[in-house]
C-alpha atoms as a PDB file:
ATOM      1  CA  UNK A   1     208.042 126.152 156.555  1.00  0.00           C
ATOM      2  CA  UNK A   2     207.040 124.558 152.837  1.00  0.00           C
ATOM      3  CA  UNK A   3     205.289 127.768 151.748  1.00  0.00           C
ATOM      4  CA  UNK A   4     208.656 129.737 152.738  1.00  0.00           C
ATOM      5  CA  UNK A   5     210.842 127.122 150.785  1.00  0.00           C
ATOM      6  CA  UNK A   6     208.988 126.963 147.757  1.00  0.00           C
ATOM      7  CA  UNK A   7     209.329 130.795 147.785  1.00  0.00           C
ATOM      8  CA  UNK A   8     213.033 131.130 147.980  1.00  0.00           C
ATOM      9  CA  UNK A   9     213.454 127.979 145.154  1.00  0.00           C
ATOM     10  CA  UNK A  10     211.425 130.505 142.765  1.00  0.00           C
ATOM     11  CA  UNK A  11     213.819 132.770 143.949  1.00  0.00           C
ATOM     12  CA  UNK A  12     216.621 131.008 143.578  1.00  0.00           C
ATOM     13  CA  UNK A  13     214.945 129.505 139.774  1.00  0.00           C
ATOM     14  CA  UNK A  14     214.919 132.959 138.581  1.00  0.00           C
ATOM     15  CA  UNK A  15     218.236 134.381 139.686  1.00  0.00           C
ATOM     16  CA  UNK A  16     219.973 131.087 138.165  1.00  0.00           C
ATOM     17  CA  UNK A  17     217.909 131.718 135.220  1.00  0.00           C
ATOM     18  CA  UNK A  18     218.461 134.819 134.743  1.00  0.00           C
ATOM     19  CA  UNK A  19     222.529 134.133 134.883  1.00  0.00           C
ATOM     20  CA  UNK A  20     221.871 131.180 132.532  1.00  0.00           C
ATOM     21  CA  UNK A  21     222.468 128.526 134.842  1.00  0.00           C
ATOM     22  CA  UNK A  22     220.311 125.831 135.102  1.00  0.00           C
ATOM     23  CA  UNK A  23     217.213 125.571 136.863  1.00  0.00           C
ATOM     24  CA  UNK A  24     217.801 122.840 140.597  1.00  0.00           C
ATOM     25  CA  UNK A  25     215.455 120.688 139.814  1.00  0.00           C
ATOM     26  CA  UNK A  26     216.047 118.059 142.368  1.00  0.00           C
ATOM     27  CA  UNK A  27     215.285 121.498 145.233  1.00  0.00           C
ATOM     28  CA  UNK A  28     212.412 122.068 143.289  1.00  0.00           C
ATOM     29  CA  UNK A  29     210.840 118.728 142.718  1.00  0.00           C
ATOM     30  CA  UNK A  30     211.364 118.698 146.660  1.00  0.00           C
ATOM     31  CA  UNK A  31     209.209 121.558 147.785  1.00  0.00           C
ATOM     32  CA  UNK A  32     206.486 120.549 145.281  1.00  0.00           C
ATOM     33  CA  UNK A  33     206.806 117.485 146.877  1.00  0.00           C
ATOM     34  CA  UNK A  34     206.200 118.824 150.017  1.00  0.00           C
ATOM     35  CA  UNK A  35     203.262 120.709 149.186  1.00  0.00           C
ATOM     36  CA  UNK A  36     201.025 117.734 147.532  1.00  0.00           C
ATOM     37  CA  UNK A  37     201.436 116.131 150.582  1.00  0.00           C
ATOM     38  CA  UNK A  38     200.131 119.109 152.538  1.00  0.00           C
ATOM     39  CA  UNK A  39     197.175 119.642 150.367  1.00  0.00           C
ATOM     40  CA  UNK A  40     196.476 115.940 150.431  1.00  0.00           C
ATOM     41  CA  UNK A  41     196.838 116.120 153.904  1.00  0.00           C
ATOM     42  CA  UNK A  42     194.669 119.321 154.854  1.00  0.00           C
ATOM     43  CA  UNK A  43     193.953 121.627 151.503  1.00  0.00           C
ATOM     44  CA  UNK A  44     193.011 124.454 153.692  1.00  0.00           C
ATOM     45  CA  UNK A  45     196.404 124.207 155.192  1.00  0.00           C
ATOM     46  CA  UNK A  46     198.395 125.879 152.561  1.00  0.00           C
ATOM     47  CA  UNK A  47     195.947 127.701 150.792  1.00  0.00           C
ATOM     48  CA  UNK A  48     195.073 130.232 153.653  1.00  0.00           C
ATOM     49  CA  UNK A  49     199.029 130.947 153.400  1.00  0.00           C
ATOM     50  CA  UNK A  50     198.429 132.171 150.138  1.00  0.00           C
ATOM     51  CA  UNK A  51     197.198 135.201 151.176  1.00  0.00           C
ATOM     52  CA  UNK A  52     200.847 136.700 152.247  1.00  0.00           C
ATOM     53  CA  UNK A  53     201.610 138.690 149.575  1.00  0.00           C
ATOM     54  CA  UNK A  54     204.506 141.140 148.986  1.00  0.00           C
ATOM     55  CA  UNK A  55     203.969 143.593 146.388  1.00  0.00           C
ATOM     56  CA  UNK A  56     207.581 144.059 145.969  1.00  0.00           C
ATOM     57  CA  UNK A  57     208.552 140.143 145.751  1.00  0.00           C
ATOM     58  CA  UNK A  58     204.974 139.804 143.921  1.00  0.00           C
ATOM     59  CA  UNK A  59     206.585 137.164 141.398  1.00  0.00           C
ATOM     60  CA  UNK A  60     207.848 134.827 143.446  1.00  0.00           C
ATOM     61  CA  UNK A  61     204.909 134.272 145.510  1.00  0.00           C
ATOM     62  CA  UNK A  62     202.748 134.343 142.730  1.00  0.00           C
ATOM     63  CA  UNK A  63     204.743 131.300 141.489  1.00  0.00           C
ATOM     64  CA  UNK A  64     203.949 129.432 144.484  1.00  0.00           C
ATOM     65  CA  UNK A  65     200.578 130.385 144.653  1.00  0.00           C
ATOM     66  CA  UNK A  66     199.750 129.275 141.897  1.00  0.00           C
ATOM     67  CA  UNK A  67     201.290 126.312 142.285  1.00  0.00           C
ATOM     68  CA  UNK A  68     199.438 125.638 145.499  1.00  0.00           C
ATOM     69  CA  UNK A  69     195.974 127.004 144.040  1.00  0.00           C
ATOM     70  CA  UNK A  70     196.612 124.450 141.347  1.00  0.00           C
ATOM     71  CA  UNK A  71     197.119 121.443 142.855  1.00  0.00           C
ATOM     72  CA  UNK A  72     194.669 122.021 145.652  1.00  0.00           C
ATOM     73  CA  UNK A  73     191.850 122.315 142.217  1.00  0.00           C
ATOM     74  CA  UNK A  74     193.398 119.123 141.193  1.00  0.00           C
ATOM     75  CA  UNK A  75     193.127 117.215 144.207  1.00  0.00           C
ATOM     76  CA  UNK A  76     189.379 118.165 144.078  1.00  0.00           C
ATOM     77  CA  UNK A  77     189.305 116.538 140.679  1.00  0.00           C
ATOM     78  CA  UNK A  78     190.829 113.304 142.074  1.00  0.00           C
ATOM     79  CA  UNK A  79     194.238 113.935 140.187  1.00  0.00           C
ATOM     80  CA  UNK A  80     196.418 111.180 140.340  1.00  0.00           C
ATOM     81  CA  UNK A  81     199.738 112.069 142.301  1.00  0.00           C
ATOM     82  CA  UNK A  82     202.300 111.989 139.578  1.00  0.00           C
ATOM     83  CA  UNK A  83     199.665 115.046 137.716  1.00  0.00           C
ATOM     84  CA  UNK A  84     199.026 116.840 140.809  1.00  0.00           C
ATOM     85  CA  UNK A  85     203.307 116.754 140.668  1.00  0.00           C
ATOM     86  CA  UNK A  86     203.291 117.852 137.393  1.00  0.00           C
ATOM     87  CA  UNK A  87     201.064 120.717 138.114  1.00  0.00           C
ATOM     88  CA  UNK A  88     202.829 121.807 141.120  1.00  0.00           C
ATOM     89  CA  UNK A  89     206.122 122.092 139.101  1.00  0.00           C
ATOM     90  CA  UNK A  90     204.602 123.675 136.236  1.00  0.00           C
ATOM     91  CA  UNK A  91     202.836 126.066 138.335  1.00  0.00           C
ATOM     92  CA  UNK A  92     205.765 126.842 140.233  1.00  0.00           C
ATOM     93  CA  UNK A  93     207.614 127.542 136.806  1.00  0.00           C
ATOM     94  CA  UNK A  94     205.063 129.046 134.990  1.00  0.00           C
ATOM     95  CA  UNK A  95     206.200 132.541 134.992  1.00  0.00           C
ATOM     96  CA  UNK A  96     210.096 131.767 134.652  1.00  0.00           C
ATOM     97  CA  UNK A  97     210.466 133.591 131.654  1.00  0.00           C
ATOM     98  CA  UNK A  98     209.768 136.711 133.021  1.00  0.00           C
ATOM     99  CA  UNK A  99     213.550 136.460 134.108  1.00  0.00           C
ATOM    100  CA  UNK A 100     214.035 137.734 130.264  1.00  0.00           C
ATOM    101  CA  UNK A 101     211.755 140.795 130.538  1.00  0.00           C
ATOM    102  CA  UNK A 102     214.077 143.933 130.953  1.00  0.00           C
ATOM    103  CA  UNK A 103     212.702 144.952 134.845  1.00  0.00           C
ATOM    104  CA  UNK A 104     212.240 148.297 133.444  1.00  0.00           C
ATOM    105  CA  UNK A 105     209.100 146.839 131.700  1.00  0.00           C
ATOM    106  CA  UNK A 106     208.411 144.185 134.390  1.00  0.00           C
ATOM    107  CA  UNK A 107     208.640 146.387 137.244  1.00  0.00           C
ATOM    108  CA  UNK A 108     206.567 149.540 135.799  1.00  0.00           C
ATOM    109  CA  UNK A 109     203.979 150.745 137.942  1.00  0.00           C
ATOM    110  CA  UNK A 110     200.823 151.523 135.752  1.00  0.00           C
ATOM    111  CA  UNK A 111     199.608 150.623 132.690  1.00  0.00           C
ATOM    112  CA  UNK A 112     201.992 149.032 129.898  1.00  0.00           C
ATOM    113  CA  UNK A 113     201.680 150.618 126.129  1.00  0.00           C
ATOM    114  CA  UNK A 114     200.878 148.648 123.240  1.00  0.00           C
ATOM    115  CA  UNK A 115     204.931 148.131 122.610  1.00  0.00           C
ATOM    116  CA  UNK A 116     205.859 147.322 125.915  1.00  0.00           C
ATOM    117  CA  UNK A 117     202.430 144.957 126.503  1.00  0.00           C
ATOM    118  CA  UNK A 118     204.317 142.504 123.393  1.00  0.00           C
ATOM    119  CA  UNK A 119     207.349 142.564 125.319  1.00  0.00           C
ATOM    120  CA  UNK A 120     205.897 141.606 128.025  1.00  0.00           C
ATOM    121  CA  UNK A 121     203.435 138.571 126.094  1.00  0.00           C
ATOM    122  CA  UNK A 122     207.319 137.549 125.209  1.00  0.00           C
ATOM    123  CA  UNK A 123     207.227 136.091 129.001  1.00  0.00           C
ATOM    124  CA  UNK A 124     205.431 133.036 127.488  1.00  0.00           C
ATOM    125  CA  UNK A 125     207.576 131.748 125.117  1.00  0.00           C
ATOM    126  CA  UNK A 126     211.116 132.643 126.793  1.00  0.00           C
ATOM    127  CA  UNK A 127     209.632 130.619 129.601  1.00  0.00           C
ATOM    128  CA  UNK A 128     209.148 127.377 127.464  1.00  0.00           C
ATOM    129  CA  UNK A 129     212.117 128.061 125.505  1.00  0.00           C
ATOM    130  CA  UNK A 130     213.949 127.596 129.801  1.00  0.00           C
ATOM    131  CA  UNK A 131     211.804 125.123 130.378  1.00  0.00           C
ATOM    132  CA  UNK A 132     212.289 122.659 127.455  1.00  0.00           C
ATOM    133  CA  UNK A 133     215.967 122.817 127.726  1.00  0.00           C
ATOM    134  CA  UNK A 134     215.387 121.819 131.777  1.00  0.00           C
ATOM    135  CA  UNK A 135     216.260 118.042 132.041  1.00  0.00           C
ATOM    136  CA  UNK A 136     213.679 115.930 133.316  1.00  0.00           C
ATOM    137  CA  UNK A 137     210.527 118.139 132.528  1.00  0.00           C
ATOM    138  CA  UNK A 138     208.400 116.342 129.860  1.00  0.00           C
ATOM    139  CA  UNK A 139     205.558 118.485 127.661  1.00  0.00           C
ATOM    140  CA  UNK A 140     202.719 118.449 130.680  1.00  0.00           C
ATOM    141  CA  UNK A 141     205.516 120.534 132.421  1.00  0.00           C
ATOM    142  CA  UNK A 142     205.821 122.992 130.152  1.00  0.00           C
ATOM    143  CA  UNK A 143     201.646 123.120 129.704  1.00  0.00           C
ATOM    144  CA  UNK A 144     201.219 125.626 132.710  1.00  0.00           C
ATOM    145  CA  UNK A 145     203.816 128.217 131.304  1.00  0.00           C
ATOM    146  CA  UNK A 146     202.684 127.839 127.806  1.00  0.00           C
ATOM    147  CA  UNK A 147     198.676 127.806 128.032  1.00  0.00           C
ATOM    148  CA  UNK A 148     198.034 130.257 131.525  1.00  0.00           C
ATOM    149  CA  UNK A 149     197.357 133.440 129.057  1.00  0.00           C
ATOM    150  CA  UNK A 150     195.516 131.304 126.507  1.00  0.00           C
ATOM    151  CA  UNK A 151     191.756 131.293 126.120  1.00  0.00           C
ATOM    152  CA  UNK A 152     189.189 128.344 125.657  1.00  0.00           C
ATOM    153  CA  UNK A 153     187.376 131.043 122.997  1.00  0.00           C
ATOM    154  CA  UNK A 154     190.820 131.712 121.213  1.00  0.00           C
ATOM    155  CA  UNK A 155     191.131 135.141 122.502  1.00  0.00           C
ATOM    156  CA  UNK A 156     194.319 134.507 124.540  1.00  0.00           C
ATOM    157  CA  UNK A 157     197.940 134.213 123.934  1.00  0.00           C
ATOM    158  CA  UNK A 158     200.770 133.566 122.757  1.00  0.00           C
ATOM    159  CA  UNK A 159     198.780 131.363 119.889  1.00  0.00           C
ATOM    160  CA  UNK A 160     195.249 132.057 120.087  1.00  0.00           C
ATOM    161  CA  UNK A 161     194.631 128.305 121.099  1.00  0.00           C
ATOM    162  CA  UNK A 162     190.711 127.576 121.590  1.00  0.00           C
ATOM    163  CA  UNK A 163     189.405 124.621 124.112  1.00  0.00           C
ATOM    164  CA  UNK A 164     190.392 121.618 121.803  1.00  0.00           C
ATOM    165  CA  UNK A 165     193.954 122.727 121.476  1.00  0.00           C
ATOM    166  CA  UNK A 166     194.268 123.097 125.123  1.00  0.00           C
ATOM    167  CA  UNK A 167     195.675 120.973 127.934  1.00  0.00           C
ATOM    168  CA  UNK A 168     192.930 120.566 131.360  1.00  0.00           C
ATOM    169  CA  UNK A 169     196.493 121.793 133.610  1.00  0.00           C
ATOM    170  CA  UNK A 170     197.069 124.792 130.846  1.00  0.00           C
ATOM    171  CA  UNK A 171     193.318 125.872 131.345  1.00  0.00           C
ATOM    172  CA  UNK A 172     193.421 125.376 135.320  1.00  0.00           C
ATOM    173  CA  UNK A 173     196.931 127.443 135.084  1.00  0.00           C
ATOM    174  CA  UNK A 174     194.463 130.270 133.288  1.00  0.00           C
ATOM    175  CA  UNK A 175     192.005 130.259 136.246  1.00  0.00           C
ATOM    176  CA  UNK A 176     194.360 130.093 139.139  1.00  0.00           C
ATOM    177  CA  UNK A 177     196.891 132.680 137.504  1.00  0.00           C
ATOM    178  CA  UNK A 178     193.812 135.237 137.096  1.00  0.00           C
ATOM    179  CA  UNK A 179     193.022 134.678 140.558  1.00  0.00           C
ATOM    180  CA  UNK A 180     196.071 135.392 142.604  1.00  0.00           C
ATOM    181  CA  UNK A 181     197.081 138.435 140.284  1.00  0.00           C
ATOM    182  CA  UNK A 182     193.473 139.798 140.874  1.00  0.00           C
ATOM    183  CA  UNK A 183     194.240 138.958 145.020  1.00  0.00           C
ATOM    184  CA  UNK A 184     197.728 140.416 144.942  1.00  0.00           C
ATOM    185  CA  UNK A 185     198.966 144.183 145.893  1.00  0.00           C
ATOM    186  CA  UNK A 186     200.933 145.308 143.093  1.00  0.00           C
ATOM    187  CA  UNK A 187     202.754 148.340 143.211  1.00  0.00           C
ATOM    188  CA  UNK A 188     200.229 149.862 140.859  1.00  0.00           C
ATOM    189  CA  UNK A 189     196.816 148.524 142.189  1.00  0.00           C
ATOM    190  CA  UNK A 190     195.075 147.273 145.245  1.00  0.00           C
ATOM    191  CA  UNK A 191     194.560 143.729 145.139  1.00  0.00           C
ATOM    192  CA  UNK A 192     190.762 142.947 145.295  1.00  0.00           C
ATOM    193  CA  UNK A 193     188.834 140.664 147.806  1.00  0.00           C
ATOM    194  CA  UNK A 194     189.032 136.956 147.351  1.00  0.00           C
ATOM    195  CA  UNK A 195     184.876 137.321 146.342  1.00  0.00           C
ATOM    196  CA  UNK A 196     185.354 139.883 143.546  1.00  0.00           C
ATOM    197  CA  UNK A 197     187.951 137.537 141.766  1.00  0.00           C
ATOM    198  CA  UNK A 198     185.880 134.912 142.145  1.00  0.00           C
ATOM    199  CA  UNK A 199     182.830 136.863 140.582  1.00  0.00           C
ATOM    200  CA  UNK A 200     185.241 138.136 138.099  1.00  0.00           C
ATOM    201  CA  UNK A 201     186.678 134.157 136.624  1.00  0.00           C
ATOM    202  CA  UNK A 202     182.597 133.516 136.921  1.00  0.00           C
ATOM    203  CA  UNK A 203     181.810 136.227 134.783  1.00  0.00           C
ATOM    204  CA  UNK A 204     184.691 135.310 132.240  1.00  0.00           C
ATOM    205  CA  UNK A 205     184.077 131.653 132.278  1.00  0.00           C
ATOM    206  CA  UNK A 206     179.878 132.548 131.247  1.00  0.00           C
ATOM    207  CA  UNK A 207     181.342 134.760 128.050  1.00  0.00           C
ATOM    208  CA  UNK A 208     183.667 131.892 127.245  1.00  0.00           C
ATOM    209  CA  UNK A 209     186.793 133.060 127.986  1.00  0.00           C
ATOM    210  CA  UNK A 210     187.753 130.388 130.625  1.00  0.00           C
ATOM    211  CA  UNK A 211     186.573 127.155 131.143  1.00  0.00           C
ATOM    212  CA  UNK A 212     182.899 127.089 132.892  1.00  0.00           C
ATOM    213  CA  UNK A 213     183.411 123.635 134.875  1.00  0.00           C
ATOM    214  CA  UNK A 214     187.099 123.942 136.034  1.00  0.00           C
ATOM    215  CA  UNK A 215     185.784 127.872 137.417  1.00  0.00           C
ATOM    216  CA  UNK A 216     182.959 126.299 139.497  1.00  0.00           C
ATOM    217  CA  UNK A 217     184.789 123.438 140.732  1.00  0.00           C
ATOM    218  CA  UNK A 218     187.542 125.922 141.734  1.00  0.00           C
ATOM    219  CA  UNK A 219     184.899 128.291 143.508  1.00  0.00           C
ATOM    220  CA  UNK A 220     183.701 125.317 145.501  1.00  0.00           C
ATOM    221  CA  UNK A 221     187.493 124.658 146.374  1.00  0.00           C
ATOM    222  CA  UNK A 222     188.371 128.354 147.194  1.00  0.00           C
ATOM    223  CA  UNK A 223     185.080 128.370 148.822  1.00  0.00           C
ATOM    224  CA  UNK A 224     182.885 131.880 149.066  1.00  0.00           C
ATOM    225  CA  UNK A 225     184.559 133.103 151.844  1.00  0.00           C
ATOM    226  CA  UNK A 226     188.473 131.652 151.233  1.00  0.00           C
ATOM    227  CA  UNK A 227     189.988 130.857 154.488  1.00  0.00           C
ATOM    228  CA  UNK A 228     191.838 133.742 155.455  1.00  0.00           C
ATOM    229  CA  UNK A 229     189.304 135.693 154.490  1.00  0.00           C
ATOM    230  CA  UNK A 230     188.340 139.164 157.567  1.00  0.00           C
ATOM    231  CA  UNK A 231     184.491 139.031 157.719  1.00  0.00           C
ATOM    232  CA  UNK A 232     181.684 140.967 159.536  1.00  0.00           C
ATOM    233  CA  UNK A 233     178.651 138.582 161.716  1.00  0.00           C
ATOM    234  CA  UNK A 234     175.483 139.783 161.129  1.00  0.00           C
ATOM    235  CA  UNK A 235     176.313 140.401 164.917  1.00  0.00           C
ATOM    236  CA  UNK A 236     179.003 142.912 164.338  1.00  0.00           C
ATOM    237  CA  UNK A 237     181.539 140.779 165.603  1.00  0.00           C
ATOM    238  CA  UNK A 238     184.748 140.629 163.254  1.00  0.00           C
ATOM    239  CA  UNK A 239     186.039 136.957 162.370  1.00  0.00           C
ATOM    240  CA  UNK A 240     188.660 135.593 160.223  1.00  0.00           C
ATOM    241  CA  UNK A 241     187.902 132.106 157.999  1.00  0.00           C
ATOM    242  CA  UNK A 242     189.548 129.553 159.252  1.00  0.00           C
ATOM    243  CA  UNK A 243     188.239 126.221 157.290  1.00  0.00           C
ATOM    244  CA  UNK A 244     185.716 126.323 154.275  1.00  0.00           C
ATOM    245  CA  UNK A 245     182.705 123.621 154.514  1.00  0.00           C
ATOM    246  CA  UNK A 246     182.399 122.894 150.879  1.00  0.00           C
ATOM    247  CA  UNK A 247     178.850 121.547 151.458  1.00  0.00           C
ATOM    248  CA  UNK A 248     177.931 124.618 153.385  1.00  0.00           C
ATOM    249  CA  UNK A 249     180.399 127.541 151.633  1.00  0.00           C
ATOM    250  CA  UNK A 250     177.998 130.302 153.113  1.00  0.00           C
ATOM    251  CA  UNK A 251     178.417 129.124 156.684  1.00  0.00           C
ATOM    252  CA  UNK A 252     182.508 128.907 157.129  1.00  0.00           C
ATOM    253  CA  UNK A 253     184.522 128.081 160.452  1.00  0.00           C
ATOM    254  CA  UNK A 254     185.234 131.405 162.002  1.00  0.00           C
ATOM    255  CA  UNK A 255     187.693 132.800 164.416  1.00  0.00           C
ATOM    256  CA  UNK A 256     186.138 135.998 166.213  1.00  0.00           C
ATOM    257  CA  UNK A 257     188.599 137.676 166.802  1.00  0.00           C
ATOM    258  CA  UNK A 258     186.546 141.712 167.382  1.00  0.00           C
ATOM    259  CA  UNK A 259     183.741 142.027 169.801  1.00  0.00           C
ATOM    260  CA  UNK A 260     180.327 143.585 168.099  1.00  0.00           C
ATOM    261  CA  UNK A 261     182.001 146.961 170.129  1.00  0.00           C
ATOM    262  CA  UNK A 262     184.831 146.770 167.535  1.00  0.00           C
ATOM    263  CA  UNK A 263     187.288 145.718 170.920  1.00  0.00           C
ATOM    264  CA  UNK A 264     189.879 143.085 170.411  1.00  0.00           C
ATOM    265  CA  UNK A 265     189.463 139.851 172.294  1.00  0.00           C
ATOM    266  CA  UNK A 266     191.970 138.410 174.004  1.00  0.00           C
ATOM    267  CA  UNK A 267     191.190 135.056 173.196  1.00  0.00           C
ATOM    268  CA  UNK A 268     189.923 134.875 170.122  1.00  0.00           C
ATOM    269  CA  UNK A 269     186.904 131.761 170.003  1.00  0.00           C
ATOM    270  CA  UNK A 270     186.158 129.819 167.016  1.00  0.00           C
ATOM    271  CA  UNK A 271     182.956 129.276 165.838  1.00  0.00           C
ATOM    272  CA  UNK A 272     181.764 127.089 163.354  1.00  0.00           C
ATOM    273  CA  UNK A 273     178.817 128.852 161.921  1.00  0.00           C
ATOM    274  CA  UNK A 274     177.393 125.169 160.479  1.00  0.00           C
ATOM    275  CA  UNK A 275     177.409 123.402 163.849  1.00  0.00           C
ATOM    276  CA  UNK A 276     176.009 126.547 166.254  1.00  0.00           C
ATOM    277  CA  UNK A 277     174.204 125.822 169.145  1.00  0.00           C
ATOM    278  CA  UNK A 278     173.905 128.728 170.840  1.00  0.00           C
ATOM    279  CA  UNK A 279     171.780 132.198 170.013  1.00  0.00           C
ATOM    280  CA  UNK A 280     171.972 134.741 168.011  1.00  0.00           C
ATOM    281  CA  UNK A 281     172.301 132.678 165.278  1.00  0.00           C
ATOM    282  CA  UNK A 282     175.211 134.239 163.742  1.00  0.00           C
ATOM    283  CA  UNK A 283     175.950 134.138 160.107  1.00  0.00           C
ATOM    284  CA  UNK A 284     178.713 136.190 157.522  1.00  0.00           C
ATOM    285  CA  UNK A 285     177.339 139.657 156.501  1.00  0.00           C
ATOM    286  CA  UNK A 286     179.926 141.034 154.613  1.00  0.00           C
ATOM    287  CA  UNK A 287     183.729 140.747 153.846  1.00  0.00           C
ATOM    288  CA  UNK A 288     186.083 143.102 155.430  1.00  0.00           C
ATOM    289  CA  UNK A 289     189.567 144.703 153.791  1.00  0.00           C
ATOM    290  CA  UNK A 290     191.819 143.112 156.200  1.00  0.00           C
ATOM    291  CA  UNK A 291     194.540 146.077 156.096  1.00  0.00           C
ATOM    292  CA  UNK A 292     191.333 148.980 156.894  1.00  0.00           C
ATOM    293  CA  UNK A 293     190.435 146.944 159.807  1.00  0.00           C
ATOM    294  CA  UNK A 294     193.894 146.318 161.287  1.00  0.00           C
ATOM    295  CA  UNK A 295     193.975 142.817 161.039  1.00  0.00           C
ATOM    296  CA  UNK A 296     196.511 140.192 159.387  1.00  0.00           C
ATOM    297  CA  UNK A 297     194.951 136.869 159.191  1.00  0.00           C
ATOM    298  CA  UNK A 298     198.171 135.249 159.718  1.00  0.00           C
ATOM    299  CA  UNK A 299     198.866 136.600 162.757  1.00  0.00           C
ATOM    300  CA  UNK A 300     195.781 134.133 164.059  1.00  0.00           C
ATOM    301  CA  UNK A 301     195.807 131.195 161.656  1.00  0.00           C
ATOM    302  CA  UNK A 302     197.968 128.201 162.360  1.00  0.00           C
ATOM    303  CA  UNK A 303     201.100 128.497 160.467  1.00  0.00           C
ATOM    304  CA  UNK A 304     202.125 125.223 161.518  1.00  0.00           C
ATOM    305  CA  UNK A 305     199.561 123.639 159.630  1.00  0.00           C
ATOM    306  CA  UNK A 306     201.463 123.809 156.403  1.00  0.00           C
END
């Protein structure tokens, strides 16, 4: 499976990395391969698989997630294929140099202090210094890894770099980065639901920190309710999102998967809350924690769709 592959290859990246080998570029132009043509395929595909998340291999999907999450932005801006590439790669890569972070400082649960938060920042530029020596990766390679903790205001790092300075894959690197590490378990924190990150890049992009545009268009990508995504009917039924209707984003596909008596079905029935013919009219009430309920969305979404 792509989303597997691309995993292991960050994997793989780091640990030759971290040896000081270089970096298999021909497995991981492959796998980035692989995943344009999913996203240009279906985008839903391989973004609903970006919801399984490890806590305790939180890097390496992270990497592909945001790699994914990237290009399935820049398909929505009509990318060409050779940039939605060069996003995928330098999305996939863009947190290689935390491979020269000691692990006592990468791994800490809690808070880092001041010291250890500028070792940490160091992640940036150890990461283009691996990149730039990697043959075949031009400058719009290396913009993901260098520009995803920069802000369009100045206020980010490693270089303070405001909007004018900045690349358009750099500032979608910012966005998508923010938004997985807000969605991810860590070993420290719960991650949150897919609508609080999204509220949280809105409320950063209207104080300036991120760019305003590229967060809306990548809320109307993600959609409201992110495929994946456990919900509650204004029925009481339980559904997971299965495809996003960008034209409609408060009326999803859903599979119902709970009865309004909280009982399992055993054949779950998709609905598609646009297209409903029959009564009640149904429509999402609220979002559900997946884990509390007892339900992992993969376990009912297509896997072979990536």
């Amino acid at each position: 499976q792509t989303y597997h592959a691309a995993k292991t290859i960050v994997q793989n990246a780091m640990h030759d990395t971290r040896l000081g080998r270089a970096i298999n570029m021909d497995e991981v132009n492959r796998v980035v391969s692989d995943m344009s043509d999913s996203i240009l395929r279906n985008p839903d595909a391989l973004t609903s698989l970006t919801r399984l998340k490890k806590f305790d291999e939180y890097t390496f999907y992270h990497s592909v997630n945001t790699s994914i999450l990237a290009m399935s932005l820049g398909r929505h801006l009509e990318f060409d294929r050779t940039t939605l590439h060069q996003i995928g790669v330098g999305g996939l890569l863009h947190d290689i140099g935390k491979t020269k972070i000691p692990p006592e400082i990468l791994n800490k649960p809690g808070r880092f202090k001041p010291d250890e938060m500028e070792i940490m920042k160091q992640h940036v530029l150890r990461g283009v210094e691996i990149l730039s020596t990697t043959t075949g990766l031009g400058d719009s390679y290396l913009r993901p890894a260098l520009e995803h903790h920069e802000r369009v205001d100045g206020t980010g790092y490693p270089y303070r770099r405001v909007r004018s300075e900045l690349s358009q894959v750099g500032m979608i690197a910012a966005v998508v980065d923010i938004y997985d590490a807000m969605t991810s378990d860590r070993c420290y924190h719960k991650g949150q639901a897919a609508h609080e990150a999204l509220q949280f890049l809105y409320r950063l992009s209207l104080e300036g920190h991120l760019d305003a545009a590229l967060v809306q268009q990548f809320i109307h990508v993600v959609g409201l309710y992110p495929v994946g995504s456990v919900v509650e009917l204004n029925t009481g039924e339980t559904g997971i999102v299965k495809e996003v209707h960008h034209h409609a984003p408060l009326a999803p596909v859903v599979l119902l998967v709970k009865s309004a008596a909280n009982t399992l079905l055993s054949h779950p029935k998709e609905l598609d809350l646009v297209a409903q013919l029959e009564q009640p009219h149904r429509s999402v009430a609220t979002v559900l924690d997946a884990k509390q309920v007892g339900i992992d969305p993969t376990d009912y979404l297509d896997k072979k769709a990536a």
